[in-house]
PDB file of N, CA and C in Angstrom:
ATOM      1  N   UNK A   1     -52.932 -72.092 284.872  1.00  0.00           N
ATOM      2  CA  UNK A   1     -52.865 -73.012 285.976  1.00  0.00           C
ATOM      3  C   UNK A   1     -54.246 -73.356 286.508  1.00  0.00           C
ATOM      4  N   UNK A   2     -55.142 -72.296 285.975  1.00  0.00           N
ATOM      5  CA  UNK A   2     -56.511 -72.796 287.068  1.00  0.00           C
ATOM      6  C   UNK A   2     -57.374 -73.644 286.356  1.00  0.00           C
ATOM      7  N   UNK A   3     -56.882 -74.382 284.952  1.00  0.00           N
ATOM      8  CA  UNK A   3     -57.561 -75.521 284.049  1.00  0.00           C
ATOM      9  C   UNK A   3     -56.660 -76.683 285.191  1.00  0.00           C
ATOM     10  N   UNK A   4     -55.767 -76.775 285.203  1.00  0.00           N
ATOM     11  CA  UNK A   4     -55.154 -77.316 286.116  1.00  0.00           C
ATOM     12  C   UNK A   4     -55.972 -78.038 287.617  1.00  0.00           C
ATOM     13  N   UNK A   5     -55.889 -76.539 288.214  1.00  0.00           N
ATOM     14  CA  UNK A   5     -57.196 -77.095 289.463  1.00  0.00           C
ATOM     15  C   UNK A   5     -58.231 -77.538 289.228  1.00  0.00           C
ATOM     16  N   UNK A   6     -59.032 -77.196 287.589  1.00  0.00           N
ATOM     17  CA  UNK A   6     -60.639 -78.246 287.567  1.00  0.00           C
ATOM     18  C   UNK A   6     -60.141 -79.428 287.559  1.00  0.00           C
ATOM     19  N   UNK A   7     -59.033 -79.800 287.160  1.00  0.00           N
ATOM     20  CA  UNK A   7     -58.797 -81.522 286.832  1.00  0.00           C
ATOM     21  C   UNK A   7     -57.591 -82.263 288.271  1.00  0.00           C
ATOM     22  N   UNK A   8     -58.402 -82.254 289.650  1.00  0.00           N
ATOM     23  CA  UNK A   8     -57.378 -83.033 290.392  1.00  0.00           C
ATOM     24  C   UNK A   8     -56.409 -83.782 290.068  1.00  0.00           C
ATOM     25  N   UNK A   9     -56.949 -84.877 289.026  1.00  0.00           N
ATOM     26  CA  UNK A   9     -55.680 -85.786 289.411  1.00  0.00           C
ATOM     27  C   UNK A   9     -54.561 -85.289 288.922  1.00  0.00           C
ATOM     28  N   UNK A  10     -54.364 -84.037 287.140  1.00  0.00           N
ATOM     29  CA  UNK A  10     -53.687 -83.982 286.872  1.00  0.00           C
ATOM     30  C   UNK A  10     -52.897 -82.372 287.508  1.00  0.00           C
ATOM     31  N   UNK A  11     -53.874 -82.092 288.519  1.00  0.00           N
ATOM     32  CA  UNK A  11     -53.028 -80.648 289.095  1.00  0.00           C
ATOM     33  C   UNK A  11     -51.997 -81.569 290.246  1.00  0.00           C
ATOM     34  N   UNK A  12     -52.873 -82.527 290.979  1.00  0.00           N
ATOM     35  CA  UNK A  12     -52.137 -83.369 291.744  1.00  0.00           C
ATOM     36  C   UNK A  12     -50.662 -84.090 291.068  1.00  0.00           C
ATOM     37  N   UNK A  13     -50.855 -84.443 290.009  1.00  0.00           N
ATOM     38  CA  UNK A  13     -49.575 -85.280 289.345  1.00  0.00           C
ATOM     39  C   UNK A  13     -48.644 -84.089 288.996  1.00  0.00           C
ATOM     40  N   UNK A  14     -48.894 -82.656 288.324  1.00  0.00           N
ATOM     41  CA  UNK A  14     -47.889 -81.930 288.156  1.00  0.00           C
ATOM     42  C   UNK A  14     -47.181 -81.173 289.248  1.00  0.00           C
ATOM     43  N   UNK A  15     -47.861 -81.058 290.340  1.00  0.00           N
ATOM     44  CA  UNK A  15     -47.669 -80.359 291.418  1.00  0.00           C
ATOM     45  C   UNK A  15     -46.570 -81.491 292.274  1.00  0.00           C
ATOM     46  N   UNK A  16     -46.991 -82.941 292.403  1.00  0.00           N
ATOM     47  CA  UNK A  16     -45.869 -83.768 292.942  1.00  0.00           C
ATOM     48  C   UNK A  16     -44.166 -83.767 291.715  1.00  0.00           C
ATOM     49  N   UNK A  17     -44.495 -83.975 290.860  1.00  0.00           N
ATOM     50  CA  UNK A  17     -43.710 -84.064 289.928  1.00  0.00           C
ATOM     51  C   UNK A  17     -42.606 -82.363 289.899  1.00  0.00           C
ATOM     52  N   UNK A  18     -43.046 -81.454 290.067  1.00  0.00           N
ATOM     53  CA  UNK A  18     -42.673 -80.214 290.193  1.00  0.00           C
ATOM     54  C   UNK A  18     -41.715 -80.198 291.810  1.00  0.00           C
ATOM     55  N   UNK A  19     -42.486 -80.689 292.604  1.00  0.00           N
ATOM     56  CA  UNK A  19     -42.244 -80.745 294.252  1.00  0.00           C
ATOM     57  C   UNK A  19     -40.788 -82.208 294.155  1.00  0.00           C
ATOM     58  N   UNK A  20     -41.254 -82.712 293.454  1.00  0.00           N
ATOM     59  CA  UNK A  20     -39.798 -83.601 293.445  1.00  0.00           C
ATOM     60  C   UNK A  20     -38.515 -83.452 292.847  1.00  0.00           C
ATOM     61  N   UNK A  21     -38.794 -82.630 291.224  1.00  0.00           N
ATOM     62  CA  UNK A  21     -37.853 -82.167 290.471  1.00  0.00           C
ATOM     63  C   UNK A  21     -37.277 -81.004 290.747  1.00  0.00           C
ATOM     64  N   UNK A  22     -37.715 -80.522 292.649  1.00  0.00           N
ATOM     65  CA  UNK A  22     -36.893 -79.065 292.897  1.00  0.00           C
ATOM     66  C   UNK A  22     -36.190 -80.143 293.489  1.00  0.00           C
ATOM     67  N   UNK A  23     -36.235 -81.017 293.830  1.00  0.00           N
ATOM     68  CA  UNK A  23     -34.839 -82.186 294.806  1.00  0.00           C
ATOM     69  C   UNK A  23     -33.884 -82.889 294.073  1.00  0.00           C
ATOM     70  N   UNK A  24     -32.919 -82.082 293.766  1.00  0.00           N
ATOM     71  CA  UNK A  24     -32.238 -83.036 292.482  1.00  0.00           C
ATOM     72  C   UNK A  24     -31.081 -84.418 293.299  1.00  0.00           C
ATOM     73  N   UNK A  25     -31.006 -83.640 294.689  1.00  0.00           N
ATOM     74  CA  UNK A  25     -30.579 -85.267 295.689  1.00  0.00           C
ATOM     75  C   UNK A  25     -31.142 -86.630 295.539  1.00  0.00           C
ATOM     76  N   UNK A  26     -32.872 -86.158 294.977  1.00  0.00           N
ATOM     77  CA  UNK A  26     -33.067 -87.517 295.807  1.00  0.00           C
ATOM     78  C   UNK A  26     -33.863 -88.158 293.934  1.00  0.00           C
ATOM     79  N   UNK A  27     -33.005 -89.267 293.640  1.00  0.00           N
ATOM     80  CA  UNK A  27     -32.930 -89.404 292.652  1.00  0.00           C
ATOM     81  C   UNK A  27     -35.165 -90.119 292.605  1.00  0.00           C
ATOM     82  N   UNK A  28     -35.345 -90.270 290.986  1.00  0.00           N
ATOM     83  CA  UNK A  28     -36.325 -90.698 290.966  1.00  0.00           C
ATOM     84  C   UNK A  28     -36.700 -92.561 290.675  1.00  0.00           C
ATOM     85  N   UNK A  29     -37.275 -92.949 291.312  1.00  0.00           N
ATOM     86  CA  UNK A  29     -37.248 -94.685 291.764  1.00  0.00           C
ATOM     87  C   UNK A  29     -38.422 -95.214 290.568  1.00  0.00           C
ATOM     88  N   UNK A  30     -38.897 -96.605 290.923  1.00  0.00           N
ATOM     89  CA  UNK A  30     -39.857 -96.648 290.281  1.00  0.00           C
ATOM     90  C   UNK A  30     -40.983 -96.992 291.219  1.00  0.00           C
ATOM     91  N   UNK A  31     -40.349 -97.167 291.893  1.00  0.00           N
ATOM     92  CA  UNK A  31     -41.621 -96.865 293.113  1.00  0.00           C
ATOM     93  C   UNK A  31     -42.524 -95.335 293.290  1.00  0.00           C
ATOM     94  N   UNK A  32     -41.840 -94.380 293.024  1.00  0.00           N
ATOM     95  CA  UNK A  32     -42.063 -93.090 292.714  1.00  0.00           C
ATOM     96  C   UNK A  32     -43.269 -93.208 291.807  1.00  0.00           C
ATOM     97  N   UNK A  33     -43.265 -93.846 290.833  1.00  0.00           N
ATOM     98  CA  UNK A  33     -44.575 -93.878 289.760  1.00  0.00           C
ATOM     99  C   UNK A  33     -45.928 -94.018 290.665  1.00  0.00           C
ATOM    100  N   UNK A  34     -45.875 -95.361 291.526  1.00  0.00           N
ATOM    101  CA  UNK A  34     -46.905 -95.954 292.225  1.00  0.00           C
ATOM    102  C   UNK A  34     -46.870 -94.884 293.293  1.00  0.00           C
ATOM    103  N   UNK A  35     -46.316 -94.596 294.111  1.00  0.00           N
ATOM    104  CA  UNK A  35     -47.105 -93.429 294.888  1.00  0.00           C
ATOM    105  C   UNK A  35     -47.736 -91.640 294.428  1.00  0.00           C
ATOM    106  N   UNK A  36     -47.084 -91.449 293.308  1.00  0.00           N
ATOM    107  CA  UNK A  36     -47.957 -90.525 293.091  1.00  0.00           C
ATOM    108  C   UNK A  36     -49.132 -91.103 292.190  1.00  0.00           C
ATOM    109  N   UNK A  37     -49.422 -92.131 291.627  1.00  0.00           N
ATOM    110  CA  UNK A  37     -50.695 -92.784 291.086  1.00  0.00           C
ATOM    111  C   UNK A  37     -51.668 -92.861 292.416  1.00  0.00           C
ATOM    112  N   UNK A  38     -50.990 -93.593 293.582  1.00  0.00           N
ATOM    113  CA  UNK A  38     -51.965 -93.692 294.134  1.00  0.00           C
ATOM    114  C   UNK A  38     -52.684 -91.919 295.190  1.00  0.00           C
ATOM    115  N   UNK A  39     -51.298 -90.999 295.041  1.00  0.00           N
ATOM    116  CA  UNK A  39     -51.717 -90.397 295.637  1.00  0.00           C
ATOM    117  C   UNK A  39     -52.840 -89.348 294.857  1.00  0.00           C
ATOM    118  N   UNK A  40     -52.077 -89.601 293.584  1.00  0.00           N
ATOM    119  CA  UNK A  40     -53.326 -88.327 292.902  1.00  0.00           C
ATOM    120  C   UNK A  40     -54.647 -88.969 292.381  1.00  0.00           C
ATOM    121  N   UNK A  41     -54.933 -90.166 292.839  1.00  0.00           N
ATOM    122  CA  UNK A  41     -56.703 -90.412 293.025  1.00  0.00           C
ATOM    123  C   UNK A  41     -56.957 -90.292 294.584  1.00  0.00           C
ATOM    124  N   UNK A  42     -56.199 -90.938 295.503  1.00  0.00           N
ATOM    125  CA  UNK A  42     -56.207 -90.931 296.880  1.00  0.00           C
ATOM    126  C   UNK A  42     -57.018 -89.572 297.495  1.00  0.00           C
ATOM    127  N   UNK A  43     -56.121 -88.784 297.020  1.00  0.00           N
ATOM    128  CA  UNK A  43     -56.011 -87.169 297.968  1.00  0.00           C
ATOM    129  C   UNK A  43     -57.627 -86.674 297.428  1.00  0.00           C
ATOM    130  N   UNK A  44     -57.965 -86.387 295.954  1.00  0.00           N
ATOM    131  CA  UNK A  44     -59.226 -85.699 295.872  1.00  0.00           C
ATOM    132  C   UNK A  44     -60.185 -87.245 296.235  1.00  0.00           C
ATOM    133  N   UNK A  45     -60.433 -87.713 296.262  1.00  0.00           N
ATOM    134  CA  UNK A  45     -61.052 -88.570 296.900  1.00  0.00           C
ATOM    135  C   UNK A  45     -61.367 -89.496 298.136  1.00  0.00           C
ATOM    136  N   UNK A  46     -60.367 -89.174 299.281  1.00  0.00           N
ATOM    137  CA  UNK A  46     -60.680 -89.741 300.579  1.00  0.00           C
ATOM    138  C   UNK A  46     -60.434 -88.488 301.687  1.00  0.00           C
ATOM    139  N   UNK A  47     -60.774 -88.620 302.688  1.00  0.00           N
ATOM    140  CA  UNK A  47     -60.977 -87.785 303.893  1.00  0.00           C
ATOM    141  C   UNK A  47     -59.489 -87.838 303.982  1.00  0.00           C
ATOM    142  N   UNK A  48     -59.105 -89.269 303.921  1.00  0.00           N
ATOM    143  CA  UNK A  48     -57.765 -89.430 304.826  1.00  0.00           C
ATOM    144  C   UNK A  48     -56.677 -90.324 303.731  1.00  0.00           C
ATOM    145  N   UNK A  49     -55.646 -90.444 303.566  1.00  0.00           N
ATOM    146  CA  UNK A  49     -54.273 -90.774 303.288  1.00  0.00           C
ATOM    147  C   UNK A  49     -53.498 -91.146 303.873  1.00  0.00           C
ATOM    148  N   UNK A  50     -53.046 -92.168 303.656  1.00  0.00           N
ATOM    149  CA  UNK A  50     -51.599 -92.291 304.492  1.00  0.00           C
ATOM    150  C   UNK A  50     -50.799 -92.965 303.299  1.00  0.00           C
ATOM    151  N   UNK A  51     -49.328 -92.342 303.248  1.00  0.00           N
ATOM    152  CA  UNK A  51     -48.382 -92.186 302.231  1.00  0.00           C
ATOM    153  C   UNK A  51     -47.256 -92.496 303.183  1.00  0.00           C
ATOM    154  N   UNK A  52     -45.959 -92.968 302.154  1.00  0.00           N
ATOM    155  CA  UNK A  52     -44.410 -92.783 303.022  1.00  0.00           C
ATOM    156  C   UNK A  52     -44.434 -91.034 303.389  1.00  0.00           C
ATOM    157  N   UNK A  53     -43.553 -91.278 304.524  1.00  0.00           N
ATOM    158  CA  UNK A  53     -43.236 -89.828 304.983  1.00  0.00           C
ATOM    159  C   UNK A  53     -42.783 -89.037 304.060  1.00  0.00           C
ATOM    160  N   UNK A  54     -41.886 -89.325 303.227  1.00  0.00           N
ATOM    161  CA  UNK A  54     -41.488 -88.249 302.153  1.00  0.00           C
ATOM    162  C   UNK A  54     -42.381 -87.873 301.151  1.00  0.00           C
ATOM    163  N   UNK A  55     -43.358 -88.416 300.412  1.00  0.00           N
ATOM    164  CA  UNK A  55     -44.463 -87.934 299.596  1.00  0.00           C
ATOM    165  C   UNK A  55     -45.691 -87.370 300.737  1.00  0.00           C
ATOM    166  N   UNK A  56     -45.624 -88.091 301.671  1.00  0.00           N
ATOM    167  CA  UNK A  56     -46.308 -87.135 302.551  1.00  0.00           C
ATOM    168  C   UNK A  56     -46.273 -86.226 302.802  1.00  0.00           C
ATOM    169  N   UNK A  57     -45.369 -85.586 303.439  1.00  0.00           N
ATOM    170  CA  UNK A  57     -44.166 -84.171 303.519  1.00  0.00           C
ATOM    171  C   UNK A  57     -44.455 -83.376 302.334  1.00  0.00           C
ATOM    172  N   UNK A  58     -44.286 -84.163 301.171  1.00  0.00           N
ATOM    173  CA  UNK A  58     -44.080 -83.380 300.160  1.00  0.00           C
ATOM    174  C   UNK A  58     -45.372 -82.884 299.211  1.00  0.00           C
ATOM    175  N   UNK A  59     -46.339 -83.755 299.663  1.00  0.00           N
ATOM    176  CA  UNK A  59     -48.038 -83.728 299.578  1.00  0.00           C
ATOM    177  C   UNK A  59     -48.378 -82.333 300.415  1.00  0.00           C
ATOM    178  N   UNK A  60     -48.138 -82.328 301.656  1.00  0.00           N
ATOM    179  CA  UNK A  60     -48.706 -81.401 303.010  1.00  0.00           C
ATOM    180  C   UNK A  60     -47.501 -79.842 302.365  1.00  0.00           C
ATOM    181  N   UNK A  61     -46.758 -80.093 302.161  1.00  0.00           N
ATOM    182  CA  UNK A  61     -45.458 -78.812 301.980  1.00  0.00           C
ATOM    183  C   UNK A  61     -46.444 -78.603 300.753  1.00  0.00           C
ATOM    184  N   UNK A  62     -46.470 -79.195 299.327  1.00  0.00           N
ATOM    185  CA  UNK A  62     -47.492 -78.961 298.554  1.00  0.00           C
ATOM    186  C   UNK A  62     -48.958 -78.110 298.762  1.00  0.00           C
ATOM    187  N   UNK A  63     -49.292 -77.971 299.874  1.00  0.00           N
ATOM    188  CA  UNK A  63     -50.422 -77.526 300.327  1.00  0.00           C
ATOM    189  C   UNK A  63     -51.945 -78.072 299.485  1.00  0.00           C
ATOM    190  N   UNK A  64     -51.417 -79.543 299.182  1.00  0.00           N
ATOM    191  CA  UNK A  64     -52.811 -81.065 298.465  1.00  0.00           C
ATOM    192  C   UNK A  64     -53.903 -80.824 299.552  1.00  0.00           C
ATOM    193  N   UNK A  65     -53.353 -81.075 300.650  1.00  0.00           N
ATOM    194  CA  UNK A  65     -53.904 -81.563 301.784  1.00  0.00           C
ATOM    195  C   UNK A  65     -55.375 -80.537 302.074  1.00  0.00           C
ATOM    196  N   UNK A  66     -54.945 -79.261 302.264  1.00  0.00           N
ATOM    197  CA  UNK A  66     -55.927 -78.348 302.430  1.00  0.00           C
ATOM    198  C   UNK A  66     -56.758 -78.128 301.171  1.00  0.00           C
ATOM    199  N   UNK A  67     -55.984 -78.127 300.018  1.00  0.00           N
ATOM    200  CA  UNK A  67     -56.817 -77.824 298.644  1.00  0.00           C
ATOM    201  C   UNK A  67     -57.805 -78.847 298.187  1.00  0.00           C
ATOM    202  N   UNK A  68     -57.626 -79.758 299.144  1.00  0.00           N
ATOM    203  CA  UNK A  68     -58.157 -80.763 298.498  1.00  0.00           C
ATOM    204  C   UNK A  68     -59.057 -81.532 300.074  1.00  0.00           C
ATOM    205  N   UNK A  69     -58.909 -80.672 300.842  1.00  0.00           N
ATOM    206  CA  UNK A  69     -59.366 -81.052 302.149  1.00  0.00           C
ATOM    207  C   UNK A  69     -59.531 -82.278 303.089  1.00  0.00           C
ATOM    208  N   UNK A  70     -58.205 -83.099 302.762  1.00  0.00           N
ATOM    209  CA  UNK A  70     -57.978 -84.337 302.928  1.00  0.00           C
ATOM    210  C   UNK A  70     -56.841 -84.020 304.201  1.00  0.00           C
ATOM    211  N   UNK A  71     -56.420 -85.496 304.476  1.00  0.00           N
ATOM    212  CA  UNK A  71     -55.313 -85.531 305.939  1.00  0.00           C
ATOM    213  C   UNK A  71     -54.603 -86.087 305.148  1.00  0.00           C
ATOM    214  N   UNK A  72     -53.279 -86.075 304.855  1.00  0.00           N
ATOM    215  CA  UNK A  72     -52.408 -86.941 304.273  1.00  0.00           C
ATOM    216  C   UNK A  72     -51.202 -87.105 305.464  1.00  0.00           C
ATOM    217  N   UNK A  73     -51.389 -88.443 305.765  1.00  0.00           N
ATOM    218  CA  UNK A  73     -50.285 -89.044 306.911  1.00  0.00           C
ATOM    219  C   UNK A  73     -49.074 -89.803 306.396  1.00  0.00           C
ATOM    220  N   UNK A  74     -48.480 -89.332 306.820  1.00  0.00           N
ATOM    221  CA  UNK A  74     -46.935 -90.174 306.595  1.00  0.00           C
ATOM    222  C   UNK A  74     -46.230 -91.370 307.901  1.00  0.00           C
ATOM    223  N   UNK A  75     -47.448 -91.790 308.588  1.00  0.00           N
ATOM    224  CA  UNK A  75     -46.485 -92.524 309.511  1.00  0.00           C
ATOM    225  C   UNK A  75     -47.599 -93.581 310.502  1.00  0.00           C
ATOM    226  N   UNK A  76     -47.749 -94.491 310.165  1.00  0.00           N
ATOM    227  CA  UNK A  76     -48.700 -95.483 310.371  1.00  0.00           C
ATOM    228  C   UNK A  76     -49.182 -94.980 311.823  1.00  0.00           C
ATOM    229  N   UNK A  77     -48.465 -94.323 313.346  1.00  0.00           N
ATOM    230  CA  UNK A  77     -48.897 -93.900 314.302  1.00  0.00           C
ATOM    231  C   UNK A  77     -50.082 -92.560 313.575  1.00  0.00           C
ATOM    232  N   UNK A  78     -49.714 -92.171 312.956  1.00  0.00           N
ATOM    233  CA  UNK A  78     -50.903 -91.033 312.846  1.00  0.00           C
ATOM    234  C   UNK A  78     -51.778 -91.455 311.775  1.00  0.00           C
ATOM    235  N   UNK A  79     -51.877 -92.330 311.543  1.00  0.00           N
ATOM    236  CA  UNK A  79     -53.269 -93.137 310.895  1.00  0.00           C
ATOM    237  C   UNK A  79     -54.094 -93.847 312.288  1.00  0.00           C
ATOM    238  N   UNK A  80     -53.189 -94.361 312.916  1.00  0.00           N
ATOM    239  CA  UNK A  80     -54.215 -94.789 314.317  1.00  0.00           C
ATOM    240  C   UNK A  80     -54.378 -93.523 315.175  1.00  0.00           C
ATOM    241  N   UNK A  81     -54.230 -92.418 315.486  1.00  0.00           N
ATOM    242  CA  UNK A  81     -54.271 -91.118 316.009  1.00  0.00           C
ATOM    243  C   UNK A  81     -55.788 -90.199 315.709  1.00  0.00           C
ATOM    244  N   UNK A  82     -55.530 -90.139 314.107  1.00  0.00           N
ATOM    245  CA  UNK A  82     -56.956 -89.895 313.318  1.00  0.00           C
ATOM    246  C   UNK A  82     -57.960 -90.641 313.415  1.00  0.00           C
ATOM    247  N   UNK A  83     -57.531 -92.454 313.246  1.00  0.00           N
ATOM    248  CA  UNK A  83     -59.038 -92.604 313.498  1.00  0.00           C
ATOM    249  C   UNK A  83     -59.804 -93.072 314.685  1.00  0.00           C
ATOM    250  N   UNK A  84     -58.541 -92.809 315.935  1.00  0.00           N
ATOM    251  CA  UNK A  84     -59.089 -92.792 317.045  1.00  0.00           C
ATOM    252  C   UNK A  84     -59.958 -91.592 317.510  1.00  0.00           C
ATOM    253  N   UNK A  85     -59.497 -90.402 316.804  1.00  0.00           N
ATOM    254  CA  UNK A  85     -60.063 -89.120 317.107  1.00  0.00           C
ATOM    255  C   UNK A  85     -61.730 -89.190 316.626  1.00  0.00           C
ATOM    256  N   UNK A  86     -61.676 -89.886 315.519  1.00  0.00           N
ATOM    257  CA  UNK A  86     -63.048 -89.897 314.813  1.00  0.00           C
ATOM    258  C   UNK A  86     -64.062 -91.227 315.813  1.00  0.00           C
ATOM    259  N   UNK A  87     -63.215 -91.607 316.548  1.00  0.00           N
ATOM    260  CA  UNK A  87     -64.108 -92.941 317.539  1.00  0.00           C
ATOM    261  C   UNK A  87     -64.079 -92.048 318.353  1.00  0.00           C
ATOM    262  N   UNK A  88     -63.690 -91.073 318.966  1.00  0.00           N
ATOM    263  CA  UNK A  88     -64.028 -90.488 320.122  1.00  0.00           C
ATOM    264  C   UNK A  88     -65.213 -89.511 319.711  1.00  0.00           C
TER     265      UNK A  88
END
């Protein structure tokens, strides 16, 4: 697993893919493709994220967020929250 962690995007893509296939409720879309594309360059590469709440959730429950020392937001109020904090 720890060849895994040298390569973000693809520890990021197995780790969402793993985190979704424990949910056998919630079927897989094709929209599903495009948010973990964008999230597994997103996350090792920006401070901040903002995702739908459920890949968000499932990004932060993932523990991306800290490993990768990013904010990943799920809800357009806490994208204006963060970068009001950073204007203050």
């Amino acid at each position: 697993m720890s060849v895994l962690r040298d390569l973000p995007t693809i520890d990021i893509l197995a780790e969402l893919r793993c985190q979704k296939g424990a949910n056998p409720a919630r079927r897989w879309t094709a929209n599903d493709y495009f948010d973990i594309v964008t999230l597994r360059h997103g996350v090792p590469n920006c401070d901040i994220v903002s995702a739908d709440k459920f890949w968000a959730d499932l990004s932060n429950r993932a523990g991306l967020g800290e490993r990768y020392e990013t904010k990943i937001l799920g809800r357009p109020s806490a994208l204006i929250e963060v970068l009001q904090d950073l204007d203050a």
